[in-house]
N, C-alpha and C. Protein backbone atom coordinates (compact mmCIF):
# COMPACT_ATOMS: atom_id res chain seq x y z
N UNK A 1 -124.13 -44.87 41.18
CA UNK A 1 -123.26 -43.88 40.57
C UNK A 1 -124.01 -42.55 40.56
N UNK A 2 -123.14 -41.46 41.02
CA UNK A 2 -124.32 -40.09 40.86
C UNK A 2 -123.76 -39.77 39.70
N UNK A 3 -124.41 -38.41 39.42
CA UNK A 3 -124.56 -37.52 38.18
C UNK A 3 -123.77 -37.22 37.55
N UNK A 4 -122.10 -36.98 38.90
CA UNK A 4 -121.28 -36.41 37.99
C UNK A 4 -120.18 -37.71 37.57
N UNK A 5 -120.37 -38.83 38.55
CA UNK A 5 -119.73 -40.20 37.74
C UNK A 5 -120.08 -40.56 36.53
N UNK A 6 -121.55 -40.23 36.38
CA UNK A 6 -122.05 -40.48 34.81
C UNK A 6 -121.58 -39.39 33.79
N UNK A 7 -121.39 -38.50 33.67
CA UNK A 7 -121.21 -37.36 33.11
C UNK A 7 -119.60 -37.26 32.44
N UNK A 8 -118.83 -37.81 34.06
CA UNK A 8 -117.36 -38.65 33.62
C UNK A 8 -117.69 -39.56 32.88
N UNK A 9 -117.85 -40.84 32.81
CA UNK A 9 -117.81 -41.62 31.91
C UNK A 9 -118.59 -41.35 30.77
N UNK A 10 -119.43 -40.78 30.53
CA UNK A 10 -120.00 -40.02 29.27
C UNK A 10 -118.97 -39.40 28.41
N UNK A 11 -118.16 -38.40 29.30
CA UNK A 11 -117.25 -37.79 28.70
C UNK A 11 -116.05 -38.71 28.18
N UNK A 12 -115.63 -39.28 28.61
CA UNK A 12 -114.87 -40.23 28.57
C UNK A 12 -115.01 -41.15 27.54
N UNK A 13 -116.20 -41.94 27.05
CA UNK A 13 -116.85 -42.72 25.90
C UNK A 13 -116.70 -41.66 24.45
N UNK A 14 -117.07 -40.01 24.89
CA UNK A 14 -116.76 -39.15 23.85
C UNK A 14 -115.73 -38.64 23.08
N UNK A 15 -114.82 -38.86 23.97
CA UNK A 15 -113.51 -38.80 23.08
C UNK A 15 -112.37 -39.95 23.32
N UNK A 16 -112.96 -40.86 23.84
CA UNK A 16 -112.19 -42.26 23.59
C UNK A 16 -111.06 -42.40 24.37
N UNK A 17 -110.97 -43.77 24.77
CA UNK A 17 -109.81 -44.06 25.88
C UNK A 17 -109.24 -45.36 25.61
N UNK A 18 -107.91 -45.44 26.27
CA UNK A 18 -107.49 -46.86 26.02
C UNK A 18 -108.11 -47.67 27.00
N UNK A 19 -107.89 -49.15 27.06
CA UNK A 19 -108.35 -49.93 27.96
C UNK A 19 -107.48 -51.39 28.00
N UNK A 20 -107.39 -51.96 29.15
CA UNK A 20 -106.41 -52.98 28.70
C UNK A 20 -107.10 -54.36 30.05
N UNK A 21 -106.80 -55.53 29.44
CA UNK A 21 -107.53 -56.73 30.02
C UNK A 21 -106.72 -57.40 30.56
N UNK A 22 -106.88 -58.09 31.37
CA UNK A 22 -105.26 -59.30 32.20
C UNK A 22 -106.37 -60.62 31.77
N UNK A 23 -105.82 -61.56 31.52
CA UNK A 23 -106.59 -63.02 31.58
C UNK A 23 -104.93 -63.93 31.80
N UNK A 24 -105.30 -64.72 33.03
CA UNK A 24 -104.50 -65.22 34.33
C UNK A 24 -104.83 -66.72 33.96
N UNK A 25 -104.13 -67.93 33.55
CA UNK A 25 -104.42 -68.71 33.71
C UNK A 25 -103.51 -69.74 34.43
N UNK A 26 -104.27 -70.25 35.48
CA UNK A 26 -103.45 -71.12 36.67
C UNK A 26 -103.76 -72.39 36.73
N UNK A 27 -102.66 -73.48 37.70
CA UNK A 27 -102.95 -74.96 37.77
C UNK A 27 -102.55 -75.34 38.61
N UNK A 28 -102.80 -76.28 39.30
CA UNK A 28 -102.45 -76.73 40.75
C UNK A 28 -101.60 -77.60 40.45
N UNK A 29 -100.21 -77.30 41.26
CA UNK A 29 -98.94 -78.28 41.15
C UNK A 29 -98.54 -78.19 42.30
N UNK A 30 -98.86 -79.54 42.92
CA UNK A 30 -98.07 -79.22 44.27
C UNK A 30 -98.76 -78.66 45.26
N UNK A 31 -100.23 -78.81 45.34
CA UNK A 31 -100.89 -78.39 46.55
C UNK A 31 -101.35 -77.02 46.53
N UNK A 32 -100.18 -76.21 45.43
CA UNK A 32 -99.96 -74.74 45.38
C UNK A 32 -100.57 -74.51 43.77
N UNK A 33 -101.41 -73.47 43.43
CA UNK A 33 -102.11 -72.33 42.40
C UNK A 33 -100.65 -72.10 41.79
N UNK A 34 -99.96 -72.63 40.88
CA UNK A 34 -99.17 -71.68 39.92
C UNK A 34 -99.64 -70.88 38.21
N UNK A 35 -99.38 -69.96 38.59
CA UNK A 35 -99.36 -69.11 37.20
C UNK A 35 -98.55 -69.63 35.93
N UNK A 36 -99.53 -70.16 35.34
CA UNK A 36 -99.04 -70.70 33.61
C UNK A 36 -98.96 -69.58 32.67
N UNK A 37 -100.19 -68.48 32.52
CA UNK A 37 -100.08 -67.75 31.68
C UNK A 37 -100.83 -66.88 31.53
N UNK A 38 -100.54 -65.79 31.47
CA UNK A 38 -100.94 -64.63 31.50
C UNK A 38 -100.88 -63.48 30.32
N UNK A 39 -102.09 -63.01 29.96
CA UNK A 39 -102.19 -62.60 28.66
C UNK A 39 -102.66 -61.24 28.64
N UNK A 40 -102.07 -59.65 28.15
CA UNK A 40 -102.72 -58.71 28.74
C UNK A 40 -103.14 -57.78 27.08
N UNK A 41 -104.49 -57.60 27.04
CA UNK A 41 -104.78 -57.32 25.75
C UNK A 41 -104.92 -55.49 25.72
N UNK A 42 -104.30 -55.30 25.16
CA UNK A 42 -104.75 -53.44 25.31
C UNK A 42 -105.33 -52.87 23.91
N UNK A 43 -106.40 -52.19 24.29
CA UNK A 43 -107.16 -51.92 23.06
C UNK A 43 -107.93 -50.25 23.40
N UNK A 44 -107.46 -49.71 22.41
CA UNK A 44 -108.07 -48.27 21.76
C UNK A 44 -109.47 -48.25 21.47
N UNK A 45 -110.19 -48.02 22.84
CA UNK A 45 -112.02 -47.26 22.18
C UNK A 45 -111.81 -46.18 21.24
N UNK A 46 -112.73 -45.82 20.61
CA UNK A 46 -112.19 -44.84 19.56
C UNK A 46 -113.62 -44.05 19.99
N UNK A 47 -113.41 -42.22 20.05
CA UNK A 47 -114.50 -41.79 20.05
C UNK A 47 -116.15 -42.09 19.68
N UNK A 48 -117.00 -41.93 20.92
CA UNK A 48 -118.42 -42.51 19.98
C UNK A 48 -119.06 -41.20 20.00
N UNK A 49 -119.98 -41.00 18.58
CA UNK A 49 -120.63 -39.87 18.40
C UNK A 49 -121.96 -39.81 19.63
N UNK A 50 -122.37 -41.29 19.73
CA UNK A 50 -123.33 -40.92 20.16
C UNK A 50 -123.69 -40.45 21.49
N UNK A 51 -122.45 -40.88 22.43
CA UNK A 51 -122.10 -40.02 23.47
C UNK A 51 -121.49 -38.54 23.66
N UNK A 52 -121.28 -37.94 22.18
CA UNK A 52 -120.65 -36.73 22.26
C UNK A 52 -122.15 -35.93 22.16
N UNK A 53 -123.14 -36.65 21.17
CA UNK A 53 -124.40 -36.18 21.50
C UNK A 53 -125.25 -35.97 22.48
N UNK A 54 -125.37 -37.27 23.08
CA UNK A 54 -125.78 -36.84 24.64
C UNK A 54 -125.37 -35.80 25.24
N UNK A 55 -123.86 -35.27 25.28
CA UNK A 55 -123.21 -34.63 26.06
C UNK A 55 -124.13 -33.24 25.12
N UNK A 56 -123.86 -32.84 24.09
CA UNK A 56 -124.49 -31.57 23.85
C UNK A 56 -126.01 -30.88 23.89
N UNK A 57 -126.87 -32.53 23.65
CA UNK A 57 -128.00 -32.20 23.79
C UNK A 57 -128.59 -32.20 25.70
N UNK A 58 -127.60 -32.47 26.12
CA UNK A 58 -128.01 -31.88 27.73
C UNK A 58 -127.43 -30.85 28.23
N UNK A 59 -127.13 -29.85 27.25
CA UNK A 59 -126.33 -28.81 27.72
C UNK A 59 -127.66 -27.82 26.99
N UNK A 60 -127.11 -26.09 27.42
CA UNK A 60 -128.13 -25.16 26.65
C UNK A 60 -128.26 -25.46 25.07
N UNK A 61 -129.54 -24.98 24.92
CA UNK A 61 -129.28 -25.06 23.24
C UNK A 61 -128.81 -24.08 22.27
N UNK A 62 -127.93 -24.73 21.71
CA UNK A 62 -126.75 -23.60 21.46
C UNK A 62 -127.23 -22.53 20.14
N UNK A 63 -128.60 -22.84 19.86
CA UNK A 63 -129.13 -21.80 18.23
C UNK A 63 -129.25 -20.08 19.18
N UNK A 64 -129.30 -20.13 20.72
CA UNK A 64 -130.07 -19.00 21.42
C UNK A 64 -128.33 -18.64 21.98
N UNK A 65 -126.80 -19.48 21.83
CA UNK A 65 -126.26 -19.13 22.29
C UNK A 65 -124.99 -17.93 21.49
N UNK A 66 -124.45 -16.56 22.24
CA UNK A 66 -124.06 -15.93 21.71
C UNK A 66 -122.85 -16.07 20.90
N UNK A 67 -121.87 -15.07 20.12
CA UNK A 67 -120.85 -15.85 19.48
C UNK A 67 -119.71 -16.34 20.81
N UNK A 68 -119.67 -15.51 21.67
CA UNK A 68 -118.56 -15.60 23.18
C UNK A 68 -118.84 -16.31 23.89
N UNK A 69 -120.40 -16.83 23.95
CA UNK A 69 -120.84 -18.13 24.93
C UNK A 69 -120.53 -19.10 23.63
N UNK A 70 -120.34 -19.54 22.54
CA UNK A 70 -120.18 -20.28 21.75
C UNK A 70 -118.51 -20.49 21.66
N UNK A 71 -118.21 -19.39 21.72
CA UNK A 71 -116.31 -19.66 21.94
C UNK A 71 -116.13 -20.32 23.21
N UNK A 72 -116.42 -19.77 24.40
CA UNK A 72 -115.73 -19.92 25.56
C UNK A 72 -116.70 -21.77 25.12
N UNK A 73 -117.22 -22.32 24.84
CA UNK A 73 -117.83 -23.57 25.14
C UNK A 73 -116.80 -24.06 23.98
N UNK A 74 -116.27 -23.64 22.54
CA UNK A 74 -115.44 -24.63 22.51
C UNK A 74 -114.02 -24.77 22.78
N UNK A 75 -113.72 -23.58 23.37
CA UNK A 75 -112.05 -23.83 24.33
C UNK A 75 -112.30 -24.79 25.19
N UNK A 76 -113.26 -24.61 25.75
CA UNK A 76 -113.83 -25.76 27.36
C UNK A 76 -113.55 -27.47 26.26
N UNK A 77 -114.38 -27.80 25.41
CA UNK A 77 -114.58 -28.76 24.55
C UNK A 77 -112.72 -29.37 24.27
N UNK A 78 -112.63 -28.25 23.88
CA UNK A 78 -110.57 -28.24 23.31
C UNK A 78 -109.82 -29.17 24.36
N UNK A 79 -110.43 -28.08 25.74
CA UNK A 79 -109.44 -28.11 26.72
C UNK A 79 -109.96 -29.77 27.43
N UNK A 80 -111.21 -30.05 27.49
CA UNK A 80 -111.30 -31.49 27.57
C UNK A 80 -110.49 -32.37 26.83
N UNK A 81 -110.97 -32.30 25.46
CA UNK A 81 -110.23 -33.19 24.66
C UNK A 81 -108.23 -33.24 24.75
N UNK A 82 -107.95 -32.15 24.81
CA UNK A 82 -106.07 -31.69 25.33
C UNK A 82 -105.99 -33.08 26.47
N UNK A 83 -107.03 -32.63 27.79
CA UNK A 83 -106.91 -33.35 28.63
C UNK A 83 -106.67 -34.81 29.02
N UNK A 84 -107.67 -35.25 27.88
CA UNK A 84 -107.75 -36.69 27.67
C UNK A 84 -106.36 -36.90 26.72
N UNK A 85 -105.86 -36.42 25.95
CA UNK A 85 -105.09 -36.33 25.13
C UNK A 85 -103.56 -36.64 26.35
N UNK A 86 -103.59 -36.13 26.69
CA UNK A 86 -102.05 -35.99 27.98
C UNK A 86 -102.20 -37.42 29.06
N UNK A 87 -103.81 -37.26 29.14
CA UNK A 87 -103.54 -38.54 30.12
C UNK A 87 -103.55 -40.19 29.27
N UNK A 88 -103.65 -40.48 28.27
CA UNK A 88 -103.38 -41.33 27.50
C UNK A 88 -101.87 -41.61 27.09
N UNK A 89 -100.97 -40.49 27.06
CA UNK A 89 -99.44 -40.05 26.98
C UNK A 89 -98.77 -40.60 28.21
């Protein structure tokens, strides 16, 4: 995985995503694999801090950053979170 696959799923762990599981269970009738039952679990990660940390402490450090480099970084922050927000919808 490169840098920016990690960086996605970093981001992604930071403000939380759904996720959903299939478990398939089959039996041989007849020579033939039939499908008995199938079970699909969907479950809500919920934001983790400690990946929202990572994410800031590898960025500049923000005590040296101005008030307009401090805005424009949390519209960017907003506009992530919006993002994730729509694609969960």
């Amino acid at each position: 995985m490169n840098d920016d696959g990690v960086k996605k799923a970093l981001v992604r762990c930071a403000v939380g995503f759904d996720t959903s599981e299939v478990v398939e269970e089959y039996t041989m009738a007849d020579g033939e694999l039939k499908l008995v039952k199938r079970k699909v679990t969907r479950r809500d990660v919920p934001p983790d801090i400690k990946a929202v940390k990572m994410l800031l402490d590898g960025e500049a450090d923000i005590g040296g950053m101005s008030d307009e480099e401090l805005e424009e970084r949390r519209k960017k922050l907003l506009a992530m979170l919006e993002n994730n927000a729509e694609k969960k919808d």
